[in-house]
Protein backbone atom coordinates (compact mmCIF):
# COMPACT_ATOMS: atom_id res chain seq x y z
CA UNK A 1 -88.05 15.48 -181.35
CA UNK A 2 -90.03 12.26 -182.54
CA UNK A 3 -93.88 12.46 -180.91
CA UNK A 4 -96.01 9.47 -180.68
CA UNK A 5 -99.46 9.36 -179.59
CA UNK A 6 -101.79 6.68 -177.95
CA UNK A 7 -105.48 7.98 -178.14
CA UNK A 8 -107.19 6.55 -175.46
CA UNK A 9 -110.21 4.19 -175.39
CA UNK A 10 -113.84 5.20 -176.25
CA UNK A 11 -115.32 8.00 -174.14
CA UNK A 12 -118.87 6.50 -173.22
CA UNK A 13 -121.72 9.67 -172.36
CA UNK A 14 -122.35 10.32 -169.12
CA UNK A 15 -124.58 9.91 -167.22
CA UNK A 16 -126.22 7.01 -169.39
CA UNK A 17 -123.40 4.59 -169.06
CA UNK A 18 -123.00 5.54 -165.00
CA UNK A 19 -126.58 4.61 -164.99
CA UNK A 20 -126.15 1.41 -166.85
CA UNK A 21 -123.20 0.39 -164.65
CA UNK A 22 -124.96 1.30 -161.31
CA UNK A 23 -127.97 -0.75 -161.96
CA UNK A 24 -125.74 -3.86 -163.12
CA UNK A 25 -123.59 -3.72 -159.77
CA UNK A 26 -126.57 -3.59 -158.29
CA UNK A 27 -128.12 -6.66 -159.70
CA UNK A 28 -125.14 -8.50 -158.71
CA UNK A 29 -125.34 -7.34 -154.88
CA UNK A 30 -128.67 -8.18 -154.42
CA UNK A 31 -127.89 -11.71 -156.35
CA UNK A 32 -125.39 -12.10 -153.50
CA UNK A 33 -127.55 -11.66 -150.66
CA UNK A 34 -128.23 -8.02 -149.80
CA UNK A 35 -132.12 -7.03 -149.53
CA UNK A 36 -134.50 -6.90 -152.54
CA UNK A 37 -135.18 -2.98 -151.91
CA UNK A 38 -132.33 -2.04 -153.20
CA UNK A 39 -133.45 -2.73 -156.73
CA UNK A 40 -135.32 0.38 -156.33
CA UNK A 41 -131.98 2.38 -156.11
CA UNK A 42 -131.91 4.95 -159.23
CA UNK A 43 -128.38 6.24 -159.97
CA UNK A 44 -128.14 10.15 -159.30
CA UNK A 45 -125.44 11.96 -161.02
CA UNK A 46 -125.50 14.66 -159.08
CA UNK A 47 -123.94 13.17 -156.19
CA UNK A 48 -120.83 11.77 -157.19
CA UNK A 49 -117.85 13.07 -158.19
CA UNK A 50 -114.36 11.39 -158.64
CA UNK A 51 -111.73 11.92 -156.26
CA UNK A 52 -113.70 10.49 -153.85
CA UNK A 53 -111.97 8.78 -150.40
CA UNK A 54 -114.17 5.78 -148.69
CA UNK A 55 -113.29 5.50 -145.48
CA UNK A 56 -113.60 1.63 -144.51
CA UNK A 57 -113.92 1.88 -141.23
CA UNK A 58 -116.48 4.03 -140.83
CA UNK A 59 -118.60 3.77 -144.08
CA UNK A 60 -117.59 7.71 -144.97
CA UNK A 61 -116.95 9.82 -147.88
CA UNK A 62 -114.12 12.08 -147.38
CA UNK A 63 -113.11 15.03 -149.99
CA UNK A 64 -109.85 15.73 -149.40
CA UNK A 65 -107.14 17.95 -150.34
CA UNK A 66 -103.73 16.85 -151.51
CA UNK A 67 -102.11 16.46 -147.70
CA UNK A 68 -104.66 14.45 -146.26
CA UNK A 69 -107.06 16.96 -144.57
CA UNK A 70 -110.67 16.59 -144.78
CA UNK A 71 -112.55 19.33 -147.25
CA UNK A 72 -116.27 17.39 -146.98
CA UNK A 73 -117.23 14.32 -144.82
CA UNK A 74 -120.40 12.69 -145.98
CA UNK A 75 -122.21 9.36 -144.25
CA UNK A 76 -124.83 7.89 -146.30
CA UNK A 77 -126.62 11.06 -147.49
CA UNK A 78 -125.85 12.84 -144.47
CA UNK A 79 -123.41 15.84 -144.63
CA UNK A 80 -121.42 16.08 -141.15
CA UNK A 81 -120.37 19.23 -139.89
CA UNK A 82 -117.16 20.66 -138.46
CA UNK A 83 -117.46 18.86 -134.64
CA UNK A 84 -118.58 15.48 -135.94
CA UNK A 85 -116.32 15.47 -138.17
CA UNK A 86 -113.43 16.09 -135.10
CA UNK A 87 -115.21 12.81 -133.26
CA UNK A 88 -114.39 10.38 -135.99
CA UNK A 89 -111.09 12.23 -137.50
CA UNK A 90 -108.68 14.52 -135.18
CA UNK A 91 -107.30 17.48 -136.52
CA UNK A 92 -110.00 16.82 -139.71
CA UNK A 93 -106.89 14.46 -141.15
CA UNK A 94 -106.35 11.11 -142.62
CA UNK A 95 -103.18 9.46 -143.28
CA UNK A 96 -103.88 9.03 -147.33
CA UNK A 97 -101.43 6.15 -147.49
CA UNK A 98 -103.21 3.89 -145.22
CA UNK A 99 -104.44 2.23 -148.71
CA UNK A 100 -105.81 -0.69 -146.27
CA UNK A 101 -108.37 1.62 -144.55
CA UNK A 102 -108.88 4.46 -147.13
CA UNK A 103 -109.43 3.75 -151.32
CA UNK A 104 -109.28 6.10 -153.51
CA UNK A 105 -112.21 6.89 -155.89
CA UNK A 106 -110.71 8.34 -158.72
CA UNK A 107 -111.94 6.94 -162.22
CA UNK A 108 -114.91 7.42 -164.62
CA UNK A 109 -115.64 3.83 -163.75
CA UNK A 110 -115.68 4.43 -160.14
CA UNK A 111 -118.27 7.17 -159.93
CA UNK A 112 -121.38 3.81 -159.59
CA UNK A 113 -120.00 2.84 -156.96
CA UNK A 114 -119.02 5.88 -155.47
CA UNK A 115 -123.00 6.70 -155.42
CA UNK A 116 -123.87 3.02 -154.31
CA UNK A 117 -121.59 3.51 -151.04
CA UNK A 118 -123.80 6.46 -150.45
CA UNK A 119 -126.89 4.70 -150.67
CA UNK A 120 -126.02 1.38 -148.84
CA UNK A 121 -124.46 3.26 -145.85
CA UNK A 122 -128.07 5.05 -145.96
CA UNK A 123 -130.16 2.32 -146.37
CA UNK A 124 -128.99 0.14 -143.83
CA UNK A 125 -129.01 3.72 -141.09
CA UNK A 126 -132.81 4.21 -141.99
CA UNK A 127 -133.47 0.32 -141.98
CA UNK A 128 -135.45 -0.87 -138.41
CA UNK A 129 -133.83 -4.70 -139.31
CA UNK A 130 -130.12 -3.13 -138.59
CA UNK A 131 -128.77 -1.46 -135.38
CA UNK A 132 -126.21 1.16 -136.68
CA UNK A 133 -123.11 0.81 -135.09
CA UNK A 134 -119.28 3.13 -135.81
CA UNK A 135 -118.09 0.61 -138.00
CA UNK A 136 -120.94 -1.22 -139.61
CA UNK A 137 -124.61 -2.39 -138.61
CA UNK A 138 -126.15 -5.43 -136.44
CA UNK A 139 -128.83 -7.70 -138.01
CA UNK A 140 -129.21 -9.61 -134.55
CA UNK A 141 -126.33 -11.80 -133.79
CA UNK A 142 -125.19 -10.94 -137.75
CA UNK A 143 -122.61 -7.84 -137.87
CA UNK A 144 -121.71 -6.61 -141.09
CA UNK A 145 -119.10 -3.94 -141.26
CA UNK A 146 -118.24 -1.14 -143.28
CA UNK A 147 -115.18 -2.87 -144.36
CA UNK A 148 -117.09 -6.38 -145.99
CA UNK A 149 -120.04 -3.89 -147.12
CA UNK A 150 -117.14 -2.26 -149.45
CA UNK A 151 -114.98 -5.67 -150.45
CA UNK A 152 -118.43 -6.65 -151.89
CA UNK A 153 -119.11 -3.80 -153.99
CA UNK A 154 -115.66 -4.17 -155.15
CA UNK A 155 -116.10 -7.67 -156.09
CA UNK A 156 -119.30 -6.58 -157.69
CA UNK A 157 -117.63 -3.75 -159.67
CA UNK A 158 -114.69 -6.64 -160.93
CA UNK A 159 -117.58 -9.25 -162.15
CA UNK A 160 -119.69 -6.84 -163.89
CA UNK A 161 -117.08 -5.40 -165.99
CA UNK A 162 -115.20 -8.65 -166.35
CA UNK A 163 -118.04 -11.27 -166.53
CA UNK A 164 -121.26 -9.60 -166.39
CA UNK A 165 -123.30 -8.15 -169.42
CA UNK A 166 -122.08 -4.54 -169.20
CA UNK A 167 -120.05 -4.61 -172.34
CA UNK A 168 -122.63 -6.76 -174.51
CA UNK A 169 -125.28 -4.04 -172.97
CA UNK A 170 -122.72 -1.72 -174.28
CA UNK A 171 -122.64 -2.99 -177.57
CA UNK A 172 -126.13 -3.22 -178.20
CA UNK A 173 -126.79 0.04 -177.98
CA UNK A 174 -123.41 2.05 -179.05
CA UNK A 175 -125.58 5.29 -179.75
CA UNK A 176 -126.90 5.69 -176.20
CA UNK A 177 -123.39 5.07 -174.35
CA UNK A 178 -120.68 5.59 -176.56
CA UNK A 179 -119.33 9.41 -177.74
CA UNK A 180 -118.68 9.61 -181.44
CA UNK A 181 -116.97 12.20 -182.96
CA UNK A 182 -116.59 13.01 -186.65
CA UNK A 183 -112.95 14.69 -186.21
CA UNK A 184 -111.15 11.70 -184.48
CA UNK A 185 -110.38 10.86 -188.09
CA UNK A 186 -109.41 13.56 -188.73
CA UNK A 187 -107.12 14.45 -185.86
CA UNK A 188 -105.41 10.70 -186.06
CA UNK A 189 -104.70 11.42 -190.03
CA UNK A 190 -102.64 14.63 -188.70
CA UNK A 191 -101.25 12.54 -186.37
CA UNK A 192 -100.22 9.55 -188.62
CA UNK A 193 -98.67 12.56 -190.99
CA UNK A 194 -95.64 13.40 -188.70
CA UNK A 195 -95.70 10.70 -186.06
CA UNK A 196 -96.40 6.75 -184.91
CA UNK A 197 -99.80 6.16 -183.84
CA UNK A 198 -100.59 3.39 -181.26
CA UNK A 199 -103.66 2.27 -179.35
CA UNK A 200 -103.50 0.28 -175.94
CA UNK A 201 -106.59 -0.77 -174.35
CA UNK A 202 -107.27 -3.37 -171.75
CA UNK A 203 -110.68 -4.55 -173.68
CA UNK A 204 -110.21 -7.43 -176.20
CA UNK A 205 -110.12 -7.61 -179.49
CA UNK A 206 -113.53 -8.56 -180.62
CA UNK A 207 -115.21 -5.85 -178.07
CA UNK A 208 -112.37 -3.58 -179.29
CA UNK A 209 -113.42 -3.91 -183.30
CA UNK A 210 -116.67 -3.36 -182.52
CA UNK A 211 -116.35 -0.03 -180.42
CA UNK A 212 -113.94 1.06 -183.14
CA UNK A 213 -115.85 0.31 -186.29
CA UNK A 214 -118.51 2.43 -184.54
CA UNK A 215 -115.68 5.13 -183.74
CA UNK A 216 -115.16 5.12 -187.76
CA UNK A 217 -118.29 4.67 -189.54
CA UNK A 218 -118.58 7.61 -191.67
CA UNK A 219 -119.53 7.59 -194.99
CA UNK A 220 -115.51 8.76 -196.23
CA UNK A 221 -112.48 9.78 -194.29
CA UNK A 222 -110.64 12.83 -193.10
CA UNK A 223 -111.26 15.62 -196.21
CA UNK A 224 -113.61 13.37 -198.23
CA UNK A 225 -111.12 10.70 -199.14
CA UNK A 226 -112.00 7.27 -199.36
CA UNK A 227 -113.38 5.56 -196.17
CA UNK A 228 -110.55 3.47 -194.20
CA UNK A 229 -111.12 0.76 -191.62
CA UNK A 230 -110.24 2.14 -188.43
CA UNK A 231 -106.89 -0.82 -187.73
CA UNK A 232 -105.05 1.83 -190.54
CA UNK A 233 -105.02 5.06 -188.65
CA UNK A 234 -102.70 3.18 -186.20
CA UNK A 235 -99.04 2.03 -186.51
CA UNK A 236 -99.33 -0.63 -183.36
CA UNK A 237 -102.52 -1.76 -181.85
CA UNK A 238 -102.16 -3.56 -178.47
CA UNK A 239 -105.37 -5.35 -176.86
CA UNK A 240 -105.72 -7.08 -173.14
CA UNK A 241 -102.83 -4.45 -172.38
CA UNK A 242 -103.74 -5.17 -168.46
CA UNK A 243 -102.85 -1.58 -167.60
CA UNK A 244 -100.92 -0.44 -164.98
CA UNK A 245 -99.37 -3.89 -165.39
CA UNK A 246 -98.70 -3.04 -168.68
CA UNK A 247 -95.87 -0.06 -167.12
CA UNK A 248 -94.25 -2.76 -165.27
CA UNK A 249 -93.19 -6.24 -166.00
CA UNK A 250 -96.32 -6.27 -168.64
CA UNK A 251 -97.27 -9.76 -170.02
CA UNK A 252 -96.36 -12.13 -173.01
CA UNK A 253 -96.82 -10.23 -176.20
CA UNK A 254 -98.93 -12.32 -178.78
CA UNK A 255 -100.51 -11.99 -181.91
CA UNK A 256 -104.32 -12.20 -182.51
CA UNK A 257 -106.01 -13.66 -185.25
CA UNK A 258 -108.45 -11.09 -186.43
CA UNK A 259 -110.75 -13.54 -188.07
CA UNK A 260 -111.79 -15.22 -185.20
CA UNK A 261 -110.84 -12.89 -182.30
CA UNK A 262 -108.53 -15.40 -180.95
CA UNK A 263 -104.48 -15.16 -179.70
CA UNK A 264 -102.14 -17.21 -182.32
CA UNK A 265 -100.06 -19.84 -180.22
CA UNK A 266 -96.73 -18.50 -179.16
CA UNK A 267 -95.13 -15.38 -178.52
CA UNK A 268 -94.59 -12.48 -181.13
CA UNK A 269 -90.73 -11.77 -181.75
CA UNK A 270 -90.51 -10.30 -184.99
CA UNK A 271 -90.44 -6.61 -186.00
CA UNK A 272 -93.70 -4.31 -185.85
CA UNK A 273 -95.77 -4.90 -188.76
CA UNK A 274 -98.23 -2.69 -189.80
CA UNK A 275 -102.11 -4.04 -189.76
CA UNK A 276 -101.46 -6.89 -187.24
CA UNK A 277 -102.83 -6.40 -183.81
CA UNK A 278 -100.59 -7.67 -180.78
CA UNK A 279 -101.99 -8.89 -177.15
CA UNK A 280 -100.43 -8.18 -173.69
CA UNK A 281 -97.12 -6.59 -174.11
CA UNK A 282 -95.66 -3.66 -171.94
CA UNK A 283 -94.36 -0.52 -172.32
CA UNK A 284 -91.21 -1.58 -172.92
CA UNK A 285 -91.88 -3.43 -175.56
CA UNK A 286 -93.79 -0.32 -177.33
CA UNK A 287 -90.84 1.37 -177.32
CA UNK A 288 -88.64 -1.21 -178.57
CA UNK A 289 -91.45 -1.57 -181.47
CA UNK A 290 -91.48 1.97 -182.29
CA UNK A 291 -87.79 2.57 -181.68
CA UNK A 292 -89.14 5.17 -179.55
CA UNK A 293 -87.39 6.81 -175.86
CA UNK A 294 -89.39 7.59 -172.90
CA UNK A 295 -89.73 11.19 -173.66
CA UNK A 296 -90.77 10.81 -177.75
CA UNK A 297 -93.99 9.28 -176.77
CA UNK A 298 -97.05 11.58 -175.67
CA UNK A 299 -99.40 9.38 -173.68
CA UNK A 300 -103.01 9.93 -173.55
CA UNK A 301 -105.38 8.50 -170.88
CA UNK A 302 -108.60 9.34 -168.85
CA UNK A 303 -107.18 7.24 -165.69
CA UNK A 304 -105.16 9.04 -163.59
CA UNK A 305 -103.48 5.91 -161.51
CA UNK A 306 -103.68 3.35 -164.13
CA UNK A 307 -102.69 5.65 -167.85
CA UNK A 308 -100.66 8.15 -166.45
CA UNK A 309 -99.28 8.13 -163.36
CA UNK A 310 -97.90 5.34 -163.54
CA UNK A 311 -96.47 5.94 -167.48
CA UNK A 312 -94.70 9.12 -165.81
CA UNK A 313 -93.20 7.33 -163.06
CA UNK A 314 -92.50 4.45 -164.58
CA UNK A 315 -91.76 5.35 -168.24
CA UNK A 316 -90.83 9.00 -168.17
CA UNK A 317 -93.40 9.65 -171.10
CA UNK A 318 -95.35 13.07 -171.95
CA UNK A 319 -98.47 12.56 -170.50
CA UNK A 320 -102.12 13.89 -171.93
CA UNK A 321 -105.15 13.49 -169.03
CA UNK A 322 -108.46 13.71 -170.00
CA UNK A 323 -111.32 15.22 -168.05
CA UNK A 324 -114.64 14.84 -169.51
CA UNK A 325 -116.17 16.89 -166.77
CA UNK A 326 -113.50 19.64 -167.29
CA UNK A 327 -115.98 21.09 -170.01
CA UNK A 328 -119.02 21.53 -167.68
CA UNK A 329 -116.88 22.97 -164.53
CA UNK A 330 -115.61 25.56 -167.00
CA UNK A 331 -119.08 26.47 -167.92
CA UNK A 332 -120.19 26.72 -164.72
CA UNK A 333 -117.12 29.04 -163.79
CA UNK A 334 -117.41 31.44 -166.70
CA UNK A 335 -121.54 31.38 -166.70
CA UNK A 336 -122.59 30.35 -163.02
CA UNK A 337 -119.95 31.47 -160.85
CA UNK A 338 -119.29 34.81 -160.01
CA UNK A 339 -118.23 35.67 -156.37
CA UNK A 340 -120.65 38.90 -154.73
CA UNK A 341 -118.76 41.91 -154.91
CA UNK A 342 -119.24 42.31 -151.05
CA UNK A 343 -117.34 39.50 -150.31
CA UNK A 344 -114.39 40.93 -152.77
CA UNK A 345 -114.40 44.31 -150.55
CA UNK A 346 -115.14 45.49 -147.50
CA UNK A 347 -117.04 49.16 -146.60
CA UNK A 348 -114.15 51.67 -146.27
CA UNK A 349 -116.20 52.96 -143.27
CA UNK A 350 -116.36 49.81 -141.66
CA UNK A 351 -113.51 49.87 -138.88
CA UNK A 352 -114.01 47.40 -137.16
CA UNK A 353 -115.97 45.09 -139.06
CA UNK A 354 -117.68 41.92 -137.45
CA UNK A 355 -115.32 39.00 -138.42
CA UNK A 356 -117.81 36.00 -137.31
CA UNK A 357 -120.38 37.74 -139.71
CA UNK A 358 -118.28 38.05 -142.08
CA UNK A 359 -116.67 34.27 -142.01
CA UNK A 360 -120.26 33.17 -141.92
CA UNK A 361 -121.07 35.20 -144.92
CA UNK A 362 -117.78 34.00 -147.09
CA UNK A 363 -118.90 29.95 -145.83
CA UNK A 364 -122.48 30.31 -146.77
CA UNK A 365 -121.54 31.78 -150.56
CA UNK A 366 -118.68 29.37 -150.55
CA UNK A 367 -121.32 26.58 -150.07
CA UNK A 368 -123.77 28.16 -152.47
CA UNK A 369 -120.79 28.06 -155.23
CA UNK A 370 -119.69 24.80 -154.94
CA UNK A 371 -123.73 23.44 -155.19
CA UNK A 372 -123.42 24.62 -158.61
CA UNK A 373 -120.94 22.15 -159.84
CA UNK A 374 -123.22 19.16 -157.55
CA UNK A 375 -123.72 17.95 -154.10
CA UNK A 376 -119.71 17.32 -153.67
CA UNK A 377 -118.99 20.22 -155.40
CA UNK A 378 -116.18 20.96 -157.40
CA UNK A 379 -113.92 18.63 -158.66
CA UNK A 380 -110.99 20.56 -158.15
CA UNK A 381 -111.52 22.67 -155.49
CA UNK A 382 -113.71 22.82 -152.40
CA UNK A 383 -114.28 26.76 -151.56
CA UNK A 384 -110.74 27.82 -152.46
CA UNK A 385 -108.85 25.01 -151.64
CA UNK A 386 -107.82 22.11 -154.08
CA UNK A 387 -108.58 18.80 -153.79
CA UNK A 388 -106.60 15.71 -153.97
CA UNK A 389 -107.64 15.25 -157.45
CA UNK A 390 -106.29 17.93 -158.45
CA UNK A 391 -102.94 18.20 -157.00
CA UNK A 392 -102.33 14.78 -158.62
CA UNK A 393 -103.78 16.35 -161.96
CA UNK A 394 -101.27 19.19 -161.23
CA UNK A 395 -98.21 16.41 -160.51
CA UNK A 396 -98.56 14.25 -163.13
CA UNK A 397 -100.15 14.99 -166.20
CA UNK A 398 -98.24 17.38 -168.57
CA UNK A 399 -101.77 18.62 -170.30
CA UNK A 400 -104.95 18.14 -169.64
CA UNK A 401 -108.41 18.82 -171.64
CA UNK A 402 -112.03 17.69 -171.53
CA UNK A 403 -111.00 16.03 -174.64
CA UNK A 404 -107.75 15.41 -176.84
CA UNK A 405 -109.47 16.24 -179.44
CA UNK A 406 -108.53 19.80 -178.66
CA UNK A 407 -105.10 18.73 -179.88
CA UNK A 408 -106.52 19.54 -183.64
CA UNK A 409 -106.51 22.70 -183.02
CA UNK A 410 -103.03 22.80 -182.61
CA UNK A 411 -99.85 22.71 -184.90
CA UNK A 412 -97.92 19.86 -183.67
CA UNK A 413 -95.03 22.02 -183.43
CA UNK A 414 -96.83 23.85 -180.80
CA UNK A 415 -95.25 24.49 -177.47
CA UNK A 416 -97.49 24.39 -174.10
CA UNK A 417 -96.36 26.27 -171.44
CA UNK A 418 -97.88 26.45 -168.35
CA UNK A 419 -98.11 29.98 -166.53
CA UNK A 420 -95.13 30.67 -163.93
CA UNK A 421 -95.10 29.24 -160.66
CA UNK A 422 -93.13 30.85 -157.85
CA UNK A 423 -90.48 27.98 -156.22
CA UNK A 424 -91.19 30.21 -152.80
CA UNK A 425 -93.96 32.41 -150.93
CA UNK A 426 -91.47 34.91 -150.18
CA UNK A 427 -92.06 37.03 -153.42
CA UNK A 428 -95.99 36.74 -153.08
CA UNK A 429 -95.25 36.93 -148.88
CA UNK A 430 -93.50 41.05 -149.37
CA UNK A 431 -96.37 41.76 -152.29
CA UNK A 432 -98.95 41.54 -149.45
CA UNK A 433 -96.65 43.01 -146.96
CA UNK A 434 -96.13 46.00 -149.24
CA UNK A 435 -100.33 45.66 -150.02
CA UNK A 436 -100.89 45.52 -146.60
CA UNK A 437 -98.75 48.16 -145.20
CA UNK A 438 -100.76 50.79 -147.65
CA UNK A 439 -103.56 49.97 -146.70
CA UNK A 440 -102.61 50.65 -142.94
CA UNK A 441 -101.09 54.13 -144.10
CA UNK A 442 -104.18 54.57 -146.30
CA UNK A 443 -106.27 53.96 -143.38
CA UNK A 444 -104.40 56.29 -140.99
CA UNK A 445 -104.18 59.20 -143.32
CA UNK A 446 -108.54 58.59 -142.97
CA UNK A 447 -108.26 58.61 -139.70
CA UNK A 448 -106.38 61.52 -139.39
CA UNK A 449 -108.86 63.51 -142.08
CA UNK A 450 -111.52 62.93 -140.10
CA UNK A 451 -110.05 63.89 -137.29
CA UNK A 452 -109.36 67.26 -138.48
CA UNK A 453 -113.01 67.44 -139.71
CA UNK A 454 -114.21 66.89 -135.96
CA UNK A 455 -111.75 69.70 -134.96
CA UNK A 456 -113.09 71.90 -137.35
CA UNK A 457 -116.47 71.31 -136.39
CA UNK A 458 -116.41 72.43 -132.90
CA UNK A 459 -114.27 74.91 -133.61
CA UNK A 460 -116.80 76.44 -135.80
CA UNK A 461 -119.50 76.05 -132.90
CA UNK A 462 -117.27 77.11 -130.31
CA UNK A 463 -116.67 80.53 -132.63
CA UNK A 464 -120.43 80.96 -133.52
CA UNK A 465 -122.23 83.55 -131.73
CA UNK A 466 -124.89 82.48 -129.21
């Protein structure tokens, strides 16, 4: 079958371009109104992680797994525990698709905010001007609630990234926020050598170019041939793609003038043309451009809602995640990780072992574990359940990688497979049974050993002469 590919966007290094991003939004709040001290906020990367829920009514963050109960509950900087958590949320449940109350944190580009929740709802708890109250905090006859609190950080996030000086900040120093990596060439040369290349990225073209040319500025291409401007690695370029709109009804497709950045008047109808970059569009219209079906093209995006959800549901196409942080959670599992042994097995003489102690024991390592990945802990898991993030990981995207890069090291003709899952419990349900009911018998033929040992005992004392 025909593949087609659609690299994603830059990757921008983390945690400089979190920083950058946190310290902008910030500007903007306090240019809005809210106090001067929080200028002082520093962004901490260890806090955050994506995945996130913010609770709008009462100023939390929630980690939760994929059915709605609560993993981690976290006010300000202030981790609640098991019976606080039951005050606020019965049952230590949320109805997910409340999208009114509860919003999702799920993107690279949400983890600023994600730490500037944190900070405001703390801030304004430790602040004698404000009178904490459930749902927001009292200035005097002034309330502000947890709900405006976040539609301002929103609008915040919206005006850096759309108006604000993020991207020129961006641009002026590439080296500090933007990953470069001397096999993309390479890898998109492959690529271009048994399939269509595309790129679709909501940035325009002039901040695109620039971000590109960076991408490509080597001294020669893939396998020391000649250097090639990076528009010729791709077979359709689309820029302002306004993705997820772009999986729906899209926008007017239109040609840009790459001279001066700007959209040619009118709307592009001819055939694809190599070299020319196209604005707007949908995903429609890519595959009428490539002559491509749903399931030729191989989709690759870092956003989970907006690249490929909604290109699966939508679109049917293969879809390609990427997880920049996959890289350090597998480093931490292979080199950090590794469970005590006495939590893996239990004394054989032990018969009646203390079960609190023991639950105690398995929360406290649990807790320890998890601290090495940050102060939310894993991204995929919390102890040894998964988290919302990744169930949707698990739902939607076909592969996933800290970076598609790792495709190079592939044929192309290569066939993933993930590892068989069981439609039903009842095959794992009669493996324990069967596990279980040996270790019963196992257990009783002990019993019964020592048993006999006793018996033998006094019946060597009773025999023994005075």
């Amino acid at each position: 079958a025909k593949c087609y590919f659609a690299p994603l966007s830059p990757v921008y290094k983390s945690p400089e371009y979190e920083a950058l991003g946190f310290e902008l939004v910030v500007e903007r709040m306090v240019s809005i109104g809210y106090p001067q001290e929080l200028l002082s906020f520093v962004y901490d990367p260890s806090f955050p992680t994506r995945g996130l829920v913010f609770d709008t009514m009462y100023g939390n963050l929630l980690k939760v797994d994929a059915y709605g109960n609560i993993l981690v509950c976290v006010h300000g900087f202030n981790f609640l525990r098991g019976p606080d958590i039951r005050e606020l949320y019965p049952n230590k449940f949320i109805q997910r698709d409340d999208t009114e109350r509860f919003y999702i944190l799920n993107t690279l580009f949400n983890l600023p905010e994600t730490y500037l929740f944190a900070c405001l709802v703390d801030f304004f708890s430790h602040c004698d001007r404000y009178a904490s109250c459930d749902t927001g905090f009292k200035d005097g006859d002034l309330f502000m609630s947890f709900k405006s609190m976040f539609q301002d950080v929103r609008d915040s996030v919206d005006w850096v990234h759309a108006k604000g000086t993020l991207k020129s900040k961006t641009l002026e120093n590439l080296e500090k926020y933007v990953v470069k990596d001397a096999k993309l060439s390479l890898l998109l040369s492959r690529m271009n050598e048994v399939s269509k290349v595309f790129l679709a990225t909501n940035s325009d073209y002039k901040y695109t170019d620039k971000i590109m040319t960076y991408l490509f500025d080597f001294s020669h291409g893939p396998k020391d041939s000649a250097h090639r401007p990076w528009q010729s690695y791709f077979d359709l370029i689309l820029v302002d793609a306004r993705k997820p709109l772009f999986f729906g009804e899209g926008t007017v497709l239109r040609q840009v003038d790459t001279t001066t950045g700007r959209l040619k008047i009118g709307t592009y109808t001819g055939p694809l043309q190599h070299g020319i970059v196209y604005s707007g569009g949908s995903s429609d219209m890519v595959c009428d451009l490539l002559g491509a079906k749903g399931k030729d093209i191989v989709y690759i995006g870092d956003h989970i809602f907006g690249d490929i959800l909604k290109s699966k549901k939508r679109q049917g196409w293969r879809t390609f995640l990427v997880i920049p942080e996959l890289a350090q959670e597998l480093h931490i599992d292979v080199t950090v990780v590794v469970p005590p042994p006495s939590l893996l097995t239990l004394e054989p003489r032990c018969l009646r072992p203390d079960i609190s102690a023991i639950q105690r024991r398995v929360k406290r390592v649990t807790h320890d574990m998890d601290m090495c990945y940050g102060m939310m802990g894993s991204l995929f898991r919390s102890g040894s359940r998964q988290t919302l993030f990744a169930s949707q990981v698990m739902r939607y995207a076909d592969l996933y990688a800290a970076s598609f890069i790792n495709l190079l090291y592939y044929p192309f003709s290569y066939l993933f497979r993930a590892s068989h899952v069981l439609v039903g419990t009842h095959a794992r349900t009669h493996t324990h049974t069967q596990v279980h009911s040996l270790t019963l018998t196992l257990e009783r033929q002990r019993q019964r050993q020592r048993q006999r040992q006793r018996q033998r005992e006094r019946e060597r004392e009773s025999a023994s002469p005075e």
